[in-house]
Protein backbone atom coordinates (compact mmCIF):
# COMPACT_ATOMS: atom_id res chain seq x y z
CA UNK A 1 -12.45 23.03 -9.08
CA UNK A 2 -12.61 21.63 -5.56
CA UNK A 3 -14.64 19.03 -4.72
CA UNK A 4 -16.33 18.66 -1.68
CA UNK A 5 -17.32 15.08 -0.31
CA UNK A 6 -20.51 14.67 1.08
CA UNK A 7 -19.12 11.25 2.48
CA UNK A 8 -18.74 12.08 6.33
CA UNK A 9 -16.28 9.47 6.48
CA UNK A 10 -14.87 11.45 3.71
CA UNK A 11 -14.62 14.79 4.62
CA UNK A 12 -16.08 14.84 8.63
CA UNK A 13 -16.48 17.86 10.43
CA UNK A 14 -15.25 15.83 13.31
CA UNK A 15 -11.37 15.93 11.80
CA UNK A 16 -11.62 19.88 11.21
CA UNK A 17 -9.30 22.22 13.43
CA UNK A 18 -13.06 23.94 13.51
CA UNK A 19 -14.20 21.49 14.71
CA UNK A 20 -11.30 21.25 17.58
CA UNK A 21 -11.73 25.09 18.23
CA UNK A 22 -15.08 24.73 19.14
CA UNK A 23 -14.59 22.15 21.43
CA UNK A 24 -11.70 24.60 23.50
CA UNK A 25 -14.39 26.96 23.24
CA UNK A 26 -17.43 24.82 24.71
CA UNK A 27 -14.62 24.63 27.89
CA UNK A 28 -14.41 21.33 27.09
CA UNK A 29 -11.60 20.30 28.98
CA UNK A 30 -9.83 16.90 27.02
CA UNK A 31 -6.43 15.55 28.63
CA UNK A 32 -3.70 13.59 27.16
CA UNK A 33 -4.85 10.67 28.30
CA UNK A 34 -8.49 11.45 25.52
CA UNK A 35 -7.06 12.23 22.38
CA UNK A 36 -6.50 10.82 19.98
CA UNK A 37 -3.50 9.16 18.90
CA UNK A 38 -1.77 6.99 16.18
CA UNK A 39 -0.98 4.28 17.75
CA UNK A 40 -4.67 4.29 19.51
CA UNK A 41 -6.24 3.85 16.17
CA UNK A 42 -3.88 1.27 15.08
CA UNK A 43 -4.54 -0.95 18.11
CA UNK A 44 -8.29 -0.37 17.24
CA UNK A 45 -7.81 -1.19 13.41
CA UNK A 46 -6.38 -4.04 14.51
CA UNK A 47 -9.07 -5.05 16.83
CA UNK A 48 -11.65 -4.42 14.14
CA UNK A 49 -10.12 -6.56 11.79
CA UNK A 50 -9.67 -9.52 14.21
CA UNK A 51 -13.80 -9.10 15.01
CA UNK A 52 -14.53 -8.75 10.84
CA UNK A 53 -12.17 -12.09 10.28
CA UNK A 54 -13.72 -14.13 13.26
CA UNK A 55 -17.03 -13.24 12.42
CA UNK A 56 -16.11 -14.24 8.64
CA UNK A 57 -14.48 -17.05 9.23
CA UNK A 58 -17.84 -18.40 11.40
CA UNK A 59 -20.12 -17.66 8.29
CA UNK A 60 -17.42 -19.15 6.43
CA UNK A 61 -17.46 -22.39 7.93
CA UNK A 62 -21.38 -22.81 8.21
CA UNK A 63 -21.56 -21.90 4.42
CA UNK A 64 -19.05 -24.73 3.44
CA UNK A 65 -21.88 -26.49 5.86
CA UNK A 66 -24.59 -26.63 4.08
CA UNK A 67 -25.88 -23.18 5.09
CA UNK A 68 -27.07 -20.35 2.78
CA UNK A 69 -24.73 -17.83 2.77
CA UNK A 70 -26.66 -15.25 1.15
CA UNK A 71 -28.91 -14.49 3.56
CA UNK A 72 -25.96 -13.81 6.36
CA UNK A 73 -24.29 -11.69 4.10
CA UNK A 74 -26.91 -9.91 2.91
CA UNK A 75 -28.29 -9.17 6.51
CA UNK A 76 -24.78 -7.86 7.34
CA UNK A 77 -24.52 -5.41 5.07
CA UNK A 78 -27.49 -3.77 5.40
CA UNK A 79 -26.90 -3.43 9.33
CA UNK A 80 -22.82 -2.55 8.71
CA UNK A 81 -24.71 0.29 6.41
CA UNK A 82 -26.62 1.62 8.68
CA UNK A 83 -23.79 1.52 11.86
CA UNK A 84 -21.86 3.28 9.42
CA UNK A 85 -24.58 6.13 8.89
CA UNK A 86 -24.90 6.58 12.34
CA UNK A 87 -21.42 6.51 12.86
CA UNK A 88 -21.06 9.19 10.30
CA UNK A 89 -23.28 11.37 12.19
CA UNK A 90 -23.03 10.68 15.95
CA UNK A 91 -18.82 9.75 15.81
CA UNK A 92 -19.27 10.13 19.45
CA UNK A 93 -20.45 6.48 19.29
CA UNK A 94 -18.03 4.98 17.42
CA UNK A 95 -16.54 3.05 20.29
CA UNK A 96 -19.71 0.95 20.23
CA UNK A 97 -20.36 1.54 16.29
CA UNK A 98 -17.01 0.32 14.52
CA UNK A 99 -16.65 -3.47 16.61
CA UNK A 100 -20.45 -3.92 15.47
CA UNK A 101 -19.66 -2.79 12.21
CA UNK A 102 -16.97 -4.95 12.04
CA UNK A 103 -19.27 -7.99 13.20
CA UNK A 104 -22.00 -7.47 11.13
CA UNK A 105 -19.58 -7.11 8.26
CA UNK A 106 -18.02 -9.66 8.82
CA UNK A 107 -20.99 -11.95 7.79
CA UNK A 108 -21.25 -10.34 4.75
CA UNK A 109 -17.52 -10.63 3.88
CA UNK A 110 -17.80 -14.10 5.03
CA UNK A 111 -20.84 -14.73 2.69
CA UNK A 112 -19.71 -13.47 -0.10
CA UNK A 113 -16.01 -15.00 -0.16
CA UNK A 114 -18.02 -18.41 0.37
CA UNK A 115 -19.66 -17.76 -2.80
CA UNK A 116 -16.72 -17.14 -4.72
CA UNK A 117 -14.63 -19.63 -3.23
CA UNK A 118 -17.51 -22.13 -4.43
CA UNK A 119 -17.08 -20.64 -7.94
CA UNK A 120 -13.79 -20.52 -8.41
CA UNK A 121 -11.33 -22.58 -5.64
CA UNK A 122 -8.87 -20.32 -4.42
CA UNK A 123 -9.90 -16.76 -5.21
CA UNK A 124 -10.26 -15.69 -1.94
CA UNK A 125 -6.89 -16.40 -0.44
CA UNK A 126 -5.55 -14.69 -3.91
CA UNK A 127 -7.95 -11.53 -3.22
CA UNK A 128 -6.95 -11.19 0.39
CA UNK A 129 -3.30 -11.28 -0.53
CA UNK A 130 -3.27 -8.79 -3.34
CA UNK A 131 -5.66 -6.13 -0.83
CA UNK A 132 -2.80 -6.79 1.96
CA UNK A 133 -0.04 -5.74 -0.72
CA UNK A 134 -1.85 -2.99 -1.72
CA UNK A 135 -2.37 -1.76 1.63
CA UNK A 136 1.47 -2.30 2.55
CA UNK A 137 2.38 -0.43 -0.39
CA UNK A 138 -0.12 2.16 0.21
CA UNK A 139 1.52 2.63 3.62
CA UNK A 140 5.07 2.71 2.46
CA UNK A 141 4.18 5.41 -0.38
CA UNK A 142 2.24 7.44 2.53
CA UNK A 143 4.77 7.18 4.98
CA UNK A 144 7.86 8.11 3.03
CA UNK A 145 6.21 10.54 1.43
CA UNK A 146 5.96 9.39 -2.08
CA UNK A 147 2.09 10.50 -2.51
CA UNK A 148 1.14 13.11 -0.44
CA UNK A 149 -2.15 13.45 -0.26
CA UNK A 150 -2.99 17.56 -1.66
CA UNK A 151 -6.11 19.28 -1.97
CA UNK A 152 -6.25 18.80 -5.54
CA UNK A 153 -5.45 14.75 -5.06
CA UNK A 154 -8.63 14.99 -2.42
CA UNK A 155 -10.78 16.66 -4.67
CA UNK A 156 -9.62 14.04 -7.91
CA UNK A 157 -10.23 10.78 -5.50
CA UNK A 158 -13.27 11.81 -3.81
CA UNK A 159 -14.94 13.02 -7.18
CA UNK A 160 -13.53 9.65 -9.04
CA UNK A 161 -15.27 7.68 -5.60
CA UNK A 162 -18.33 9.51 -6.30
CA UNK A 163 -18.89 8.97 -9.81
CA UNK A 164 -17.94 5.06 -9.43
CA UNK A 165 -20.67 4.93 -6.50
CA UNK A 166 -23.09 7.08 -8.96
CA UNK A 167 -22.57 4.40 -12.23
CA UNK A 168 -23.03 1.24 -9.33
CA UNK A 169 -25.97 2.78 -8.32
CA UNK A 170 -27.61 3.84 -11.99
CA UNK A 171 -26.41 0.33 -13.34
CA UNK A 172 -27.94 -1.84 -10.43
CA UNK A 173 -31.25 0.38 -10.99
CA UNK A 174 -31.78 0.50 -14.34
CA UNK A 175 -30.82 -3.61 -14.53
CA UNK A 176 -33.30 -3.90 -12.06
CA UNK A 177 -36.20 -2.78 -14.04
CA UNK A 178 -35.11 -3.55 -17.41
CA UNK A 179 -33.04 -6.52 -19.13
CA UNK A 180 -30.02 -4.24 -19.60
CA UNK A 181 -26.55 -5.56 -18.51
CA UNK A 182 -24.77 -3.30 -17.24
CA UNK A 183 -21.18 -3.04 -19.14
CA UNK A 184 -18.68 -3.72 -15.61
CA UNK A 185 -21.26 -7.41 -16.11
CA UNK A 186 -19.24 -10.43 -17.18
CA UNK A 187 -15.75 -10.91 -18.29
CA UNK A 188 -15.45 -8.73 -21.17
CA UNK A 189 -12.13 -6.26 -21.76
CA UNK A 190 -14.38 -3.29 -21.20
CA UNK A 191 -15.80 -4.92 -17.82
CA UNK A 192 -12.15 -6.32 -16.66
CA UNK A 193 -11.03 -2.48 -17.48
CA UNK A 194 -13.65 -1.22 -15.03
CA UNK A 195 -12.36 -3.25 -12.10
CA UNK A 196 -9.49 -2.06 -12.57
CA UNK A 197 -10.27 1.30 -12.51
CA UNK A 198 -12.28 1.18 -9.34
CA UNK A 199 -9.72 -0.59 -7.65
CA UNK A 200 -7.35 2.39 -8.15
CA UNK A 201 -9.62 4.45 -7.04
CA UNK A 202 -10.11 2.25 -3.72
CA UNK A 203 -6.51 1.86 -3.11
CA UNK A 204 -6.06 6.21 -3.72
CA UNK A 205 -9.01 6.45 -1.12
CA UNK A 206 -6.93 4.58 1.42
CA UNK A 207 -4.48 7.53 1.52
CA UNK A 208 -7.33 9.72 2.42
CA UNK A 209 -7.74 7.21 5.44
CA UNK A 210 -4.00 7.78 6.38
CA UNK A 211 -4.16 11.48 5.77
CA UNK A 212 -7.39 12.01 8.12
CA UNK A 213 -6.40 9.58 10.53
CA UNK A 214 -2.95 11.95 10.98
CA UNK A 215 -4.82 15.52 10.85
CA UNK A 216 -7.06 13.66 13.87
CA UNK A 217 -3.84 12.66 15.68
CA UNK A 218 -2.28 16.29 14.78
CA UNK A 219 -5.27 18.50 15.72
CA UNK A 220 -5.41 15.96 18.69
CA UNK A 221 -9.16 15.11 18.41
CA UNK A 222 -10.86 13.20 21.79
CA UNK A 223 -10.46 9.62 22.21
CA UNK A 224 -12.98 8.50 20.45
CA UNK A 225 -12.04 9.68 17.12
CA UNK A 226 -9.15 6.34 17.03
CA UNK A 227 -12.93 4.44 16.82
CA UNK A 228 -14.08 5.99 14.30
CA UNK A 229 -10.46 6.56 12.23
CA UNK A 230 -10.27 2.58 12.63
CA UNK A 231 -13.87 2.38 11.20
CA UNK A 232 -13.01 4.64 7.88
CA UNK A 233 -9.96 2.52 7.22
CA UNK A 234 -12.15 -0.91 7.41
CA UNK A 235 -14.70 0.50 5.13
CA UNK A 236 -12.07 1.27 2.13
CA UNK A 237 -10.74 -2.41 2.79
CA UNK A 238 -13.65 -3.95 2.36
CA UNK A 239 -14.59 -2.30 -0.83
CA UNK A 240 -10.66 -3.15 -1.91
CA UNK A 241 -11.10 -6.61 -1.13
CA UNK A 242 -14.59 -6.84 -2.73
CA UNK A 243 -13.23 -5.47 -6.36
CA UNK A 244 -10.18 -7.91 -6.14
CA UNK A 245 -12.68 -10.72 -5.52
CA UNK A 246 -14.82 -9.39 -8.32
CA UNK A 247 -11.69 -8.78 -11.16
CA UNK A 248 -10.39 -12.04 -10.42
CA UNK A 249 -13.25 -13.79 -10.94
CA UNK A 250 -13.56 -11.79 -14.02
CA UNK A 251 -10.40 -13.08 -14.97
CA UNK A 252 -10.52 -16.48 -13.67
CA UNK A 253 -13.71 -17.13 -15.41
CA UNK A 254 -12.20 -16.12 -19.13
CA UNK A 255 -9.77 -19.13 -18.59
């Protein structure tokens, strides 16, 4: 059974050869110069990532302040939501979209890890260093060929991604309304087995990232498209670095 995301960062019309034949036949006219290109979007990841840390490391310091960090970082990740929808939908934009994005989420990132860090001193430097070596290892695996990313390995992440997104959203519901704890709560083996999981699952969906970011480059999508590649590969990140903060406080907590 194939599954088919209904993520647009997922599975995007905008990285279809369809997509790219329609554009030849619109006699839209794209030069060398406005495609899209590896390198492009790594100069742009880069540049997002330097915007998410600074604006991070800002919230950061006012938390450790005497500021409230909740409110930041809840006020950046509703608006990093919604530049992401929009995104999603008008990747035209994305040049505008993915450094705001990477602002606005950097509050929350920067909230958050402030919360953490107050919990439990020196979890964040330990969950930004494990979601680096994942990501380097990721890369190497991608790059040599090691995983390559099939239809059937799309259609087992994205459906994996979609049910973890589905039990988030059921659990946070249903605790909402009711005194039920929701099992991936506290520091039980049952809840440390969940983060687990879901970090798998975030580190498979950054090989999606790689693989769509190289049909763009190969079907030589416009310009823009490095914008909103860059964008994709931020958002899986930040969920990878958000379960490693939340497993090893699991763990650090059972100590």
């Amino acid at each position: 059974m194939n599954f088919k995301s209904r993520n647009p960062f997922l599975n995007n019309k905008s990285f279809t050869a369809t997509s790219r034949a329609e554009q030849v036949h619109q006699a839209t006219v794209i030069g060398q110069d406005q495609e899209m290109t590896l390198s492009g979007t790594i100069n742009k990841t880069a540049l997002l990532f330097l915007l998410l840390t600074a604006s991070a490391m800002v919230i950061w310091w006012m938390a450790f302040n005497g500021m409230n960090p909740i409110l930041p970082a809840i006020g950046g990740a509703v608006v990093g939501l919604v530049l992401v929808v929009i995104s999603a939908f008008k990747p035209q934009y994305s040049g505008y979209l993915a450094p705001g994005y990477a602002l606005f989420e950097g509050l929350f990132i920067g909230g958050i890890s402030a919360i953490f860090e107050a919990q439990y001193p020196g979890i964040v430097i330990q969950a930004v260093g494990a979601t680096f070596a994942t990501f380097l290892v990721c890369l190497g695996l991608y790059k040599y060929q090691i995983v390559k990313v099939t239809e059937q390995f799309k259609s087992v992440v994205i459906a994996a991604t979609f049910a973890i997104a589905t039990y988030y959203l059921i659990s946070w519901l249903v605790s909402l309304f009711t005194s039920f704890q929701p099992v991936h709560y506290g520091n039980s083996m049952m809840s440390i087995g969940i983060s687990v999981f879901v970090i798998i699952v975030a580190a498979l969906n950054i090989f999606l990232d790689f693989d769509r970011i190289e049909k763009g480059v190969q079907e030589k999508m416009p310009k823009y498209m490095e914008w909103f590649g860059a964008m994709g590969l931020m958002i899986t990140l930040v969920w990878l670095y958000i379960e490693f903060l939340r497993l090893l406080s699991k763990l650090s907590s059972k100590d």
